[in-house]
C-alpha atoms as a PDB file:
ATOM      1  CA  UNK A   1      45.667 -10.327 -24.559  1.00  0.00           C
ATOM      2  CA  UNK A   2      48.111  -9.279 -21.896  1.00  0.00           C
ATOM      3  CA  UNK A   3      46.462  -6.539 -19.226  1.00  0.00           C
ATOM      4  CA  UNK A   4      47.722  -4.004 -18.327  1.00  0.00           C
ATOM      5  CA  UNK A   5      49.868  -3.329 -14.992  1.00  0.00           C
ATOM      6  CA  UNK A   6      46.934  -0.515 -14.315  1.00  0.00           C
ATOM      7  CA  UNK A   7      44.051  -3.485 -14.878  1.00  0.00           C
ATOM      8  CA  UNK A   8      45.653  -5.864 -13.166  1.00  0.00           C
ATOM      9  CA  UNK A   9      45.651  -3.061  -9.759  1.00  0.00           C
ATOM     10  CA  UNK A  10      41.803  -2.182 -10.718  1.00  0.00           C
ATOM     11  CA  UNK A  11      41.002  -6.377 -11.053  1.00  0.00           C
ATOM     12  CA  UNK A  12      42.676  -6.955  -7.679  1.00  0.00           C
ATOM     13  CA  UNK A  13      40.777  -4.358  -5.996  1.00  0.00           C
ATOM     14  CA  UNK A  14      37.258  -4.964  -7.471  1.00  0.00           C
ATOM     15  CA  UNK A  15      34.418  -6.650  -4.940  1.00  0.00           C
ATOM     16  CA  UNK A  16      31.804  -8.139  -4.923  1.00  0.00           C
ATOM     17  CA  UNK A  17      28.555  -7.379  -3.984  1.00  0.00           C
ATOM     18  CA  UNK A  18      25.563 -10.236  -3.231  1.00  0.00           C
ATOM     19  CA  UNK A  19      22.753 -10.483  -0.729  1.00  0.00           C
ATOM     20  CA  UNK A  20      21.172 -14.632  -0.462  1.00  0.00           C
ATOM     21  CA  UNK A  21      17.713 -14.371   1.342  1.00  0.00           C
ATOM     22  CA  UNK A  22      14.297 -16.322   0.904  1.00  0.00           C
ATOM     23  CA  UNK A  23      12.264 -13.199   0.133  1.00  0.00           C
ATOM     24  CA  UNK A  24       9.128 -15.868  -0.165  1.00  0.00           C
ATOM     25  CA  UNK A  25       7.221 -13.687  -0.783  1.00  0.00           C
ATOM     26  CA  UNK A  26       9.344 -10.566  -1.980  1.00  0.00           C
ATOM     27  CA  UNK A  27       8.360  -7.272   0.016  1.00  0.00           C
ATOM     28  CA  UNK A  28       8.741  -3.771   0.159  1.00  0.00           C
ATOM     29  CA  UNK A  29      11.336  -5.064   3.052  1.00  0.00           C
ATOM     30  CA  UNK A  30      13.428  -6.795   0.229  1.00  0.00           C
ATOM     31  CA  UNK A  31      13.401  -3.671  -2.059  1.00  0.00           C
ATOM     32  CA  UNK A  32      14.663  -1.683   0.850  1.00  0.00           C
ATOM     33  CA  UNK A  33      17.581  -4.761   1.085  1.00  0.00           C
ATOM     34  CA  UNK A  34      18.318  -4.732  -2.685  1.00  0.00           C
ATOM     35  CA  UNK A  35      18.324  -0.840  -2.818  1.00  0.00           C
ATOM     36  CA  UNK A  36      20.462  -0.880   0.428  1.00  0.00           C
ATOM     37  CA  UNK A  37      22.831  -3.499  -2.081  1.00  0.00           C
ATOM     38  CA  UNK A  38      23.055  -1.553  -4.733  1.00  0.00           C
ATOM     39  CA  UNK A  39      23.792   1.795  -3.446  1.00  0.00           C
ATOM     40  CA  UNK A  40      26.989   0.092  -1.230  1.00  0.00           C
ATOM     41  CA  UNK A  41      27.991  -1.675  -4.248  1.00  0.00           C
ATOM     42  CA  UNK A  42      28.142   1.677  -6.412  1.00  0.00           C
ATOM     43  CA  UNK A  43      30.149   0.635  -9.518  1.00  0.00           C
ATOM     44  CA  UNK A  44      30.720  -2.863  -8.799  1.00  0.00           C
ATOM     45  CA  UNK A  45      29.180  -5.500  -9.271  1.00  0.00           C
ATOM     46  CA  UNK A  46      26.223  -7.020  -7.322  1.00  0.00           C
ATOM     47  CA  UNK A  47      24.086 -10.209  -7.174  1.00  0.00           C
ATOM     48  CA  UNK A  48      21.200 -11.301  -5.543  1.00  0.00           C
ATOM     49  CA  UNK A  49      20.551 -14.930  -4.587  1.00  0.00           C
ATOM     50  CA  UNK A  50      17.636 -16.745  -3.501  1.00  0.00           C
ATOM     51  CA  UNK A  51      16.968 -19.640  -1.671  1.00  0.00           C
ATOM     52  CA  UNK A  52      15.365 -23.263  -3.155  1.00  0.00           C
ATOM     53  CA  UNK A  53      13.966 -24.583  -0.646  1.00  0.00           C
ATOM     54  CA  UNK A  54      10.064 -25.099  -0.627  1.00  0.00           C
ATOM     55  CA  UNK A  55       7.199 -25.827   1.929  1.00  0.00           C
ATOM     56  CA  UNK A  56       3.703 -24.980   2.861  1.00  0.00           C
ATOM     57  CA  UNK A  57       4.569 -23.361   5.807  1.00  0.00           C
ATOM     58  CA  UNK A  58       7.359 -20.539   5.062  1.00  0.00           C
ATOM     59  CA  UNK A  59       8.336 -21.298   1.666  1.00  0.00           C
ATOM     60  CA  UNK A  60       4.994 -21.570  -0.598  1.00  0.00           C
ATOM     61  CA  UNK A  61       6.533 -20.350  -3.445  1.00  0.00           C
ATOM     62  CA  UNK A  62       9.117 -22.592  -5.645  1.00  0.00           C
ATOM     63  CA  UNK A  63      12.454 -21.393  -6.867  1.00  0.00           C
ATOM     64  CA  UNK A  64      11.600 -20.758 -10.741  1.00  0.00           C
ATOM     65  CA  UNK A  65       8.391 -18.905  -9.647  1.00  0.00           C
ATOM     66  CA  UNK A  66       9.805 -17.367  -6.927  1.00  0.00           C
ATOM     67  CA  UNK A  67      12.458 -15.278  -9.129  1.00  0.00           C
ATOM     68  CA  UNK A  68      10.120 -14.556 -11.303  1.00  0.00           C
ATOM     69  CA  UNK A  69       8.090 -12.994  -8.901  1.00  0.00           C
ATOM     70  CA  UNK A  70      11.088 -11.028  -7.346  1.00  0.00           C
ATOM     71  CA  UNK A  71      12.156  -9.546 -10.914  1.00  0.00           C
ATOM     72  CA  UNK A  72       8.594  -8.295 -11.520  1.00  0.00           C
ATOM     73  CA  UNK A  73       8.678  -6.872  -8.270  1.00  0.00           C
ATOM     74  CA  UNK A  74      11.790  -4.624  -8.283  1.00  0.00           C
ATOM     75  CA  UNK A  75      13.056  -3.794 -12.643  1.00  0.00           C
ATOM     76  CA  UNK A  76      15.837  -1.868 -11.148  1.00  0.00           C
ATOM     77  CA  UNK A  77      17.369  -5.144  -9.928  1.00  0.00           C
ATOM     78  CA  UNK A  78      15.811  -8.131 -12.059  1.00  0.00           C
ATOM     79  CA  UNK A  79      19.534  -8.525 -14.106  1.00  0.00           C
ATOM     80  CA  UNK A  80      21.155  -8.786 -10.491  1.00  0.00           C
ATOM     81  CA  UNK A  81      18.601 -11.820  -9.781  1.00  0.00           C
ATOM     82  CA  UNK A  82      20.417 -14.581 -10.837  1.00  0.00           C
ATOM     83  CA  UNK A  83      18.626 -18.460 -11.385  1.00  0.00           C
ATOM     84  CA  UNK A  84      21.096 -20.972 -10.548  1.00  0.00           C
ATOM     85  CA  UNK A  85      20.175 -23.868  -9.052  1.00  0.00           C
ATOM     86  CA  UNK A  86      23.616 -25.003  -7.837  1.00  0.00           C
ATOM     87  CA  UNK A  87      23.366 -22.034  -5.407  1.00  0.00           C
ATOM     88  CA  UNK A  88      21.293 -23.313  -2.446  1.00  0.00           C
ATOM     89  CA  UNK A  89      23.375 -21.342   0.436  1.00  0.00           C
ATOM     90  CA  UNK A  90      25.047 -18.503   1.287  1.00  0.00           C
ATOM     91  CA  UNK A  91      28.352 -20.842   1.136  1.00  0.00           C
ATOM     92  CA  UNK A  92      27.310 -21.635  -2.744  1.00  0.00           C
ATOM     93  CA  UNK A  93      26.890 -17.922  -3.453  1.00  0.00           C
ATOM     94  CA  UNK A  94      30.306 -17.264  -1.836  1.00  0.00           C
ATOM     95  CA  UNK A  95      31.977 -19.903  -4.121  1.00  0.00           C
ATOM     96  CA  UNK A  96      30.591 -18.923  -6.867  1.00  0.00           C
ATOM     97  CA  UNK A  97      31.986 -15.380  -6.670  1.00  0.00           C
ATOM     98  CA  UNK A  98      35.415 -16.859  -5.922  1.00  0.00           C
ATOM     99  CA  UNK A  99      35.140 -18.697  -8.977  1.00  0.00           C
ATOM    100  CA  UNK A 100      34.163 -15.607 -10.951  1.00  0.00           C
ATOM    101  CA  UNK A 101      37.566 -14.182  -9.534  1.00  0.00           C
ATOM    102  CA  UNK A 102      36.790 -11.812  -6.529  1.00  0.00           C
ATOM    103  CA  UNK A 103      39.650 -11.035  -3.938  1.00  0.00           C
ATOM    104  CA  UNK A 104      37.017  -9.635  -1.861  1.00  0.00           C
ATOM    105  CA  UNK A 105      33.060  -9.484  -1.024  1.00  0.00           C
ATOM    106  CA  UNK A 106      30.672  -7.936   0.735  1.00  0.00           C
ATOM    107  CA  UNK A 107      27.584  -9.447   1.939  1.00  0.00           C
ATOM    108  CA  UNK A 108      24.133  -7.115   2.650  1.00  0.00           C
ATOM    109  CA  UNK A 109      21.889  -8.154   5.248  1.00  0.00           C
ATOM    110  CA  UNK A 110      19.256  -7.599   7.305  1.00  0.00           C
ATOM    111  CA  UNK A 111      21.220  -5.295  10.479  1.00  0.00           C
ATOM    112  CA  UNK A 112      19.928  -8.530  13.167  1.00  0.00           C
ATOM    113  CA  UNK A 113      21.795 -11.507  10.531  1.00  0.00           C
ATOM    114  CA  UNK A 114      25.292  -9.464  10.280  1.00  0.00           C
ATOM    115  CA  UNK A 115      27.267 -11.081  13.159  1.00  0.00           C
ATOM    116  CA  UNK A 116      25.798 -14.406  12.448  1.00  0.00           C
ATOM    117  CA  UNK A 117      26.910 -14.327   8.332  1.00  0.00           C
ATOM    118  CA  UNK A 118      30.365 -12.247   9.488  1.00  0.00           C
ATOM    119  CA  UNK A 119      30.947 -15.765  11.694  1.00  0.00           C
ATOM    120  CA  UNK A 120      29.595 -18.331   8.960  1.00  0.00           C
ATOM    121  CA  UNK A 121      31.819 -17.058   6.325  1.00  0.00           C
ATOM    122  CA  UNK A 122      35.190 -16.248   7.638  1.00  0.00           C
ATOM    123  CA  UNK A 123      34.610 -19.678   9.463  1.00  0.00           C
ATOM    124  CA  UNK A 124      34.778 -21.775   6.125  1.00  0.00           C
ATOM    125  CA  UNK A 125      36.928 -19.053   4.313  1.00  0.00           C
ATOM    126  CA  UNK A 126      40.011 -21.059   2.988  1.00  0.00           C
ATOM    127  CA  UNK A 127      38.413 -23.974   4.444  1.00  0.00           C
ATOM    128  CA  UNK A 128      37.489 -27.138   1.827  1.00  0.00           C
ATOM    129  CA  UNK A 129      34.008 -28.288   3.136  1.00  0.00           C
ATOM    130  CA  UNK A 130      31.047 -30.014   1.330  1.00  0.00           C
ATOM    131  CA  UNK A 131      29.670 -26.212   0.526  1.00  0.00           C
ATOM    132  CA  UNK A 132      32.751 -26.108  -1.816  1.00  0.00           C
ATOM    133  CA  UNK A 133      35.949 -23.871  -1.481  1.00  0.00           C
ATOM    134  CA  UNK A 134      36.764 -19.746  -1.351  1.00  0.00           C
ATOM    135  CA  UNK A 135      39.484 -17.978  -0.006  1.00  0.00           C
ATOM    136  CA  UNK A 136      38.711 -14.214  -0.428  1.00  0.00           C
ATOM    137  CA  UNK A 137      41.197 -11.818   0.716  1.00  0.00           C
ATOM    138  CA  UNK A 138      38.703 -10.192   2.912  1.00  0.00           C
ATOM    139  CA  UNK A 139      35.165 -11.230   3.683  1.00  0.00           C
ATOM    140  CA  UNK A 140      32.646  -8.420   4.699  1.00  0.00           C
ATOM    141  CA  UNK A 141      29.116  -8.545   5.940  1.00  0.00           C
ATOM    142  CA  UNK A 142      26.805  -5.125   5.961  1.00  0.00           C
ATOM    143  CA  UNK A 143      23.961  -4.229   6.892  1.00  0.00           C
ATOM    144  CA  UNK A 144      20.882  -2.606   5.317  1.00  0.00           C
ATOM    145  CA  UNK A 145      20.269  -0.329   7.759  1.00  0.00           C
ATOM    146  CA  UNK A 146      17.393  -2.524   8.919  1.00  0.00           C
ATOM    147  CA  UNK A 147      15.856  -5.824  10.147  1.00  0.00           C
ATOM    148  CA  UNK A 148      15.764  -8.853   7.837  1.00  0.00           C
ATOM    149  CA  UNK A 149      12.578  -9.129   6.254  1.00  0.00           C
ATOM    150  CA  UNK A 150      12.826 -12.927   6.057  1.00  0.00           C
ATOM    151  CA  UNK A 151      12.719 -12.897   9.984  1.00  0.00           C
ATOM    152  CA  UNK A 152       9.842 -14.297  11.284  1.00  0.00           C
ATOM    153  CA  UNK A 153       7.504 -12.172  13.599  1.00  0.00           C
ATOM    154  CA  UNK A 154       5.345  -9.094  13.830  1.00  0.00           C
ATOM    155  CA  UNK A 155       7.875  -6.494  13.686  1.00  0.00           C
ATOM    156  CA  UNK A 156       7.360  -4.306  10.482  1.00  0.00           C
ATOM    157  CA  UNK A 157       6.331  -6.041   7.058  1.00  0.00           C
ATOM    158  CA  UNK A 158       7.642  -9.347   7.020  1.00  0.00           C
ATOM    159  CA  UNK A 159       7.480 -12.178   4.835  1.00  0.00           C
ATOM    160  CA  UNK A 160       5.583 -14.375   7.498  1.00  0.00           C
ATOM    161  CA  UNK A 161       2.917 -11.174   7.680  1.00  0.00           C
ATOM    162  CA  UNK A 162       2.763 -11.340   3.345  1.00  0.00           C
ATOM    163  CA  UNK A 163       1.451 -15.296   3.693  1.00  0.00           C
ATOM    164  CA  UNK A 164      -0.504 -14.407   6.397  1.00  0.00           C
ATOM    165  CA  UNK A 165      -2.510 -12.283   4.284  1.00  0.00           C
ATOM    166  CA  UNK A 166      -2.606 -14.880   1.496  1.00  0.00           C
ATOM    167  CA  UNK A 167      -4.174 -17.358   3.694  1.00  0.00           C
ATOM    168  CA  UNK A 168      -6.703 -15.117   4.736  1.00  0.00           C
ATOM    169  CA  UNK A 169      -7.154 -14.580   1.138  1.00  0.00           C
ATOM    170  CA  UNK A 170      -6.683 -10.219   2.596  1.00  0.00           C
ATOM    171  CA  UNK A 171      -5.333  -9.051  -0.965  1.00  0.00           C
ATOM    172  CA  UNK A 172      -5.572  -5.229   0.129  1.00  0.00           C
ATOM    173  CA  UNK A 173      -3.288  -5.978   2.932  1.00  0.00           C
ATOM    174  CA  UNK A 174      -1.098  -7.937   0.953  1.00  0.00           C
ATOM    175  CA  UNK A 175      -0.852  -5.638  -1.978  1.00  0.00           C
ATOM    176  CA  UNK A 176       0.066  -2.831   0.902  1.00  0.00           C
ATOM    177  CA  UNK A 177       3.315  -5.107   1.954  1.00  0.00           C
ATOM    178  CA  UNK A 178       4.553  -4.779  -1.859  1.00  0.00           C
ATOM    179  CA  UNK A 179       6.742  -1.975  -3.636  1.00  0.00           C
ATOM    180  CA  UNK A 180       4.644   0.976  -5.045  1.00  0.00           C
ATOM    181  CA  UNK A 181       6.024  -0.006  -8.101  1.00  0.00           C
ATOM    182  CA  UNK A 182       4.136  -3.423  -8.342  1.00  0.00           C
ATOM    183  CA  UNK A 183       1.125  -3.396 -10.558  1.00  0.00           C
ATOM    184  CA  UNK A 184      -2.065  -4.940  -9.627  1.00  0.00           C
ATOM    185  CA  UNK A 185      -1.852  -7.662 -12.266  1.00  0.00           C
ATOM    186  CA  UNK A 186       1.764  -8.542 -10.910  1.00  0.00           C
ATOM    187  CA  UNK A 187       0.292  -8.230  -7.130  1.00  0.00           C
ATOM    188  CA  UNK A 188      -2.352 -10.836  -7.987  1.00  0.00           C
ATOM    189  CA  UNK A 189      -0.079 -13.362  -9.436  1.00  0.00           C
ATOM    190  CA  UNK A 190       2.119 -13.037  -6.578  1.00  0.00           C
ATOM    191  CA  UNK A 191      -0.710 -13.378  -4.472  1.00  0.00           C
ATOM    192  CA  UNK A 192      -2.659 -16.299  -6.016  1.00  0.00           C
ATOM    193  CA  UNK A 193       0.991 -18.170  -6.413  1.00  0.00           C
ATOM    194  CA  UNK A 194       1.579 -17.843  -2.348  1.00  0.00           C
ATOM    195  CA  UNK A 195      -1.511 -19.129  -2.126  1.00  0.00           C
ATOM    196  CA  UNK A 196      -1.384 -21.843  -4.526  1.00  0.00           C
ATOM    197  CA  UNK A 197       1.912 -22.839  -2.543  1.00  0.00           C
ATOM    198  CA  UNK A 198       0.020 -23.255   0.901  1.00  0.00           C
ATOM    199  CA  UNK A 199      -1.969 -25.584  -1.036  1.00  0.00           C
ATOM    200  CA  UNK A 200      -5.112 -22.988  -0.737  1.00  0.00           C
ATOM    201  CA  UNK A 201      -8.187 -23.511  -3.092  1.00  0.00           C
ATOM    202  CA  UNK A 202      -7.774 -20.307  -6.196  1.00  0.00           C
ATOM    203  CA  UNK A 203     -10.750 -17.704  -5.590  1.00  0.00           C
ATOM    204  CA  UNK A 204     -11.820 -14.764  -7.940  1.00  0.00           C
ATOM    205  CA  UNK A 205     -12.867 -12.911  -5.053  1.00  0.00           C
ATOM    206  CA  UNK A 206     -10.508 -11.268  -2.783  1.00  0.00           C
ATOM    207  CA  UNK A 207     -11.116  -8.960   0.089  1.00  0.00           C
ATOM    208  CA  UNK A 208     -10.699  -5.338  -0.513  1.00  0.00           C
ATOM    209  CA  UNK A 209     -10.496  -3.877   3.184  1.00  0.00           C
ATOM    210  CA  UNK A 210      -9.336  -4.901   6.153  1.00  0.00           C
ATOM    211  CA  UNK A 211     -12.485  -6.105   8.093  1.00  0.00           C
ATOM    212  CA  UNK A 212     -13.533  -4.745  11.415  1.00  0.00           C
ATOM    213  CA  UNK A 213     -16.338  -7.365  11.831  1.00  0.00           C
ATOM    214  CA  UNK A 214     -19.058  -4.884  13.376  1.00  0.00           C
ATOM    215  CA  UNK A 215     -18.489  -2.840  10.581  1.00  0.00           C
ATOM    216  CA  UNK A 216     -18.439  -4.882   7.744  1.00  0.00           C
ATOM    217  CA  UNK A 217     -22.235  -6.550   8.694  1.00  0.00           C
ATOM    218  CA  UNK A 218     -23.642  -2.741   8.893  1.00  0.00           C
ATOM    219  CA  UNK A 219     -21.768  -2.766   5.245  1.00  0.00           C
ATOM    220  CA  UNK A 220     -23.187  -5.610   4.218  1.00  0.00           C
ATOM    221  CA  UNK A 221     -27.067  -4.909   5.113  1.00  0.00           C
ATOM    222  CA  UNK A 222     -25.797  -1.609   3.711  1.00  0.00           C
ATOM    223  CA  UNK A 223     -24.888  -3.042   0.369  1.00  0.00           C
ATOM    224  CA  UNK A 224     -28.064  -4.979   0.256  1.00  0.00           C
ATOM    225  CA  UNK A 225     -30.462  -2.223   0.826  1.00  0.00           C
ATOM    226  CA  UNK A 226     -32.023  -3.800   4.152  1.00  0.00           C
ATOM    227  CA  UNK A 227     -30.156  -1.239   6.314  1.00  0.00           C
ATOM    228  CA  UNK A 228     -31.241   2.565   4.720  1.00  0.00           C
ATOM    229  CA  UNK A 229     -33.265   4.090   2.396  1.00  0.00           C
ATOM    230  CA  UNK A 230     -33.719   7.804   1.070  1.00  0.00           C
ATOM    231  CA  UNK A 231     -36.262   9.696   3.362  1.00  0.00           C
ATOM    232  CA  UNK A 232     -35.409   7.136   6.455  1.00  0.00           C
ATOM    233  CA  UNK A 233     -35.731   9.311   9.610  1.00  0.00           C
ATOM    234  CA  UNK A 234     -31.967   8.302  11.696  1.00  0.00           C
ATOM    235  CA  UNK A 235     -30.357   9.659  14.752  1.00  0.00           C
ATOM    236  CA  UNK A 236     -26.712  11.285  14.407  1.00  0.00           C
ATOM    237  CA  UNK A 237     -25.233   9.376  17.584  1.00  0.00           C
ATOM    238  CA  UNK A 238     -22.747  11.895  18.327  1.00  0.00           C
ATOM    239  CA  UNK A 239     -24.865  14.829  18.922  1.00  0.00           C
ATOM    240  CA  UNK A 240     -28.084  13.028  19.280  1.00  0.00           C
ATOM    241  CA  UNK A 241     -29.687  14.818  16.579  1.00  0.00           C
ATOM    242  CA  UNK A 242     -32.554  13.220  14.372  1.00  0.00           C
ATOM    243  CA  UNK A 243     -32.742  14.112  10.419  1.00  0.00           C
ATOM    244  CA  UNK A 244     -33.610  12.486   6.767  1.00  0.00           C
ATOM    245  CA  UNK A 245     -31.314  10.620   4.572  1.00  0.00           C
ATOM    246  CA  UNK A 246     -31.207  12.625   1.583  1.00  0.00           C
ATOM    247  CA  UNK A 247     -27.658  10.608   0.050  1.00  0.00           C
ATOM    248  CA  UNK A 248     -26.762   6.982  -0.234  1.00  0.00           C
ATOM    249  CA  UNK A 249     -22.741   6.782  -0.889  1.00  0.00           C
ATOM    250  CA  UNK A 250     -20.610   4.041  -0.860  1.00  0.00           C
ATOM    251  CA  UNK A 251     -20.171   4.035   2.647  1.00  0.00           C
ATOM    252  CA  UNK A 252     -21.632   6.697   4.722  1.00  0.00           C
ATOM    253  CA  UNK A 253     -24.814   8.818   4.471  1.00  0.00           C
ATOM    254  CA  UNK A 254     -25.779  12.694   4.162  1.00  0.00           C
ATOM    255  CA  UNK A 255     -28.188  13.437   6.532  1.00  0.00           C
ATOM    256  CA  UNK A 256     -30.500  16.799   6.353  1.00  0.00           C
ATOM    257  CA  UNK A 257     -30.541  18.319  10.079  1.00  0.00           C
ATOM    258  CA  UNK A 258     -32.067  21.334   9.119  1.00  0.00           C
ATOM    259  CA  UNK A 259     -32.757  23.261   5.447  1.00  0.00           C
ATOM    260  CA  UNK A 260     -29.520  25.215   5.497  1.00  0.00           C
ATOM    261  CA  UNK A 261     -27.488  21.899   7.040  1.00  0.00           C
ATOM    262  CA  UNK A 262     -26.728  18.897   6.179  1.00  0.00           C
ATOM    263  CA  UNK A 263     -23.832  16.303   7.509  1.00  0.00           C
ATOM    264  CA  UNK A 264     -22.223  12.941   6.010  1.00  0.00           C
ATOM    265  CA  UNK A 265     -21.743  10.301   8.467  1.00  0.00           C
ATOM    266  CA  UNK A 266     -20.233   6.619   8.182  1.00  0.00           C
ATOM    267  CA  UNK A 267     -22.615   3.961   8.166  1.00  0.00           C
ATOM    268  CA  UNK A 268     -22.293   3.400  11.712  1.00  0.00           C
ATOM    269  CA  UNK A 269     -22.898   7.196  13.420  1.00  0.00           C
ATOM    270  CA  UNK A 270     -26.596   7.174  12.718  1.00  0.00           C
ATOM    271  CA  UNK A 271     -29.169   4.765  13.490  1.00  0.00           C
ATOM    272  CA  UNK A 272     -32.328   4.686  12.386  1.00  0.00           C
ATOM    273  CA  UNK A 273     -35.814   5.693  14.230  1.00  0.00           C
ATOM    274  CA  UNK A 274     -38.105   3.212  14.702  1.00  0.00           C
ATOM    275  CA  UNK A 275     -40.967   2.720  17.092  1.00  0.00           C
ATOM    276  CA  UNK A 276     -38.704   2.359  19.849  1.00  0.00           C
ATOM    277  CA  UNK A 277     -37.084   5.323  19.226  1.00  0.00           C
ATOM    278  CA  UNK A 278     -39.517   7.780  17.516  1.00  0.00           C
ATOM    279  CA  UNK A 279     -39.494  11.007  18.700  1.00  0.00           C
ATOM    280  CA  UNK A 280     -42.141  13.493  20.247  1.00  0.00           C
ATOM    281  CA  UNK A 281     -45.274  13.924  17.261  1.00  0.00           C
ATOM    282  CA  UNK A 282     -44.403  17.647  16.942  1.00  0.00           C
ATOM    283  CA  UNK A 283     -41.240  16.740  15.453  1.00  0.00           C
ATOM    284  CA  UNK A 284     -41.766  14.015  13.784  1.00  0.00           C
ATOM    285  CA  UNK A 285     -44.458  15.762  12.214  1.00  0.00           C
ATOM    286  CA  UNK A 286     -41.366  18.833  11.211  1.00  0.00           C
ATOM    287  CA  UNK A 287     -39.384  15.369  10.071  1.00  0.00           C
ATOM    288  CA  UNK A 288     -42.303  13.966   7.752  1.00  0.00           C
ATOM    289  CA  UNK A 289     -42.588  17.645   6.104  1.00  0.00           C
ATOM    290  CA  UNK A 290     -39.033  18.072   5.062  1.00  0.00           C
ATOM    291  CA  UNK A 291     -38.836  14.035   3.987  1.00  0.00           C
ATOM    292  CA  UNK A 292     -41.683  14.783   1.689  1.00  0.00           C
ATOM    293  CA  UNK A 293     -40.165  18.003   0.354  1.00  0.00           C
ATOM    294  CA  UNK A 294     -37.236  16.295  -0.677  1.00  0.00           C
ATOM    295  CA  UNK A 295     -38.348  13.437  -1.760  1.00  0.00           C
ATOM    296  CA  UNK A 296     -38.814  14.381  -5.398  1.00  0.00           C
ATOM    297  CA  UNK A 297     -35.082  15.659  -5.463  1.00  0.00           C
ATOM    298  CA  UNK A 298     -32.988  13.084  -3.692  1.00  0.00           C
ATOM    299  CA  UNK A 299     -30.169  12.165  -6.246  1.00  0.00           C
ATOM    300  CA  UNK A 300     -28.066   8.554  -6.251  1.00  0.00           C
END
């Protein structure tokens, strides 16, 4: 079939579009990349490419498992996600557009990897090198308007922070580093196969909150019913006022100050009266009074 003088101009001007990143694990970071991608690449074409390599350290998960992960993670993209394993650089991915018959691409970074790709790739462009051969017409890297979430370090969520969180098995903090649109089933295979991939033992259990150790042993006695019980006389430590537990939640307790007030504090604004701390008989004696009133009607 012969084209067209007017598809011949629209072939000559059509780019390409890619992004090549480790995303191991994928994060909110990467969605922010690929959405970043997609919006510069409008109506052309774009392609997302991942890296193969694999280790304990930074790279837990492997390349099959790894894409599957990332499609799961962000539908709007999983076509773009190609699985290739003759791509294993950014070179590979730059080839293999040539040899799809681009004149031109665009690359979409993280903003602190755009001089460093801009360099790489016009370096080799039109150069024959073991990474293969391309010679694009023009060779464009852009950035996503932010860091690269591969980078390693504390700034913003990171990769390094998701396998952090695996290896202290933290699945709430993890799950908070993923897209909104990530299911909890998904989120818990992505987490158990980071975790797999730094060689950690599987557990059924993960944590649910992010522990501030004080707390979480008041939570635990709390849990176990050796901390409060209905009636228990505490102290409100903010105010220094004494009352009756007359509600057990999840993680706090109402408290009855008076019979027209009552006040809900966390676990660890009241403390208990004991010998030490019992107060004068008269009210103690006011405290015992409204404990046994209420007694009959305290509700779990």
């Amino acid at each position: 079939m012969i084209h067209s003088f007017k598809n011949y101009l629209i072939e000559e001007s059509k780019v390409g579009y890619f992004t090549f990143g480790r995303m191991n694990p994928p994060t909110v970071g990467h969605e922010k990349l690929l959405d970043a991608l997609a919006k510069q690449a409008g109506r052309n074409d774009y392609y997302v490419f991942v890296s193969q390599t694999q280790d304990k350290k930074k790279n837990p998960l492997d390349y099959n498992s790894k894409v599957k992960n990332i499609r799961k993670m962000f539908p709007r993209h999983a076509r773009r996600v190609l699985i290739n394993k003759k791509i294993r650089t950014a070179f590979d991915a730059a080839q293999f557009l040539y040899d799809k018959g681009f004149k031109k691409i665009v690359m979409v970074v993280g903003s602190d990897r755009v001089n460093e790709f801009t360099t790489l790739l016009n370096k080799y462009n039109g150069q024959k090198a073991q990474h293969g051969f391309y010679n694009f017409d023009t060779i464009e890297v852009s950035s996503a308007g932010a860091r690269d979430p591969d980078a390693e370090g504390v700034s913003g969520m990171s990769a390094s922070k998701m396998r952090a969180f695996a290896a202290e098995n933290d699945f709430t903090s993890f799950i908070q580093g993923l897209p909104s649109s990530a299911n909890n089933k998904d989120a818990k295979k992505l987490f158990q196969d980071v975790r797999n991939g730094m060689g950690i033992k599987e557990e059924t259990v993960f944590k649910r909150h992010v522990e501030l150790k004080p707390v979480s042993e008041i939570r635990e006695k709390f849990v176990q019913g050796k901390l409060f019980e209905l009636g228990d006389t505490v102290v409100v430590k903010e105010s220094d006022e004494m009352g009756v537990i007359t509600y057990l939640g999840a993680n706090y307790v109402v408290v009855e100050l008076s019979e027209d007030r009552s006040v809900r504090k966390w676990l660890d604004g009241v403390q208990k009266v004991t010998e030490e701390t019992s107060p004068s008989t008269k009210l103690k004696t006011v405290l015992e009074k409204r404990k046994n009133r209420k007694t009959d009607s305290y509700k779990y």
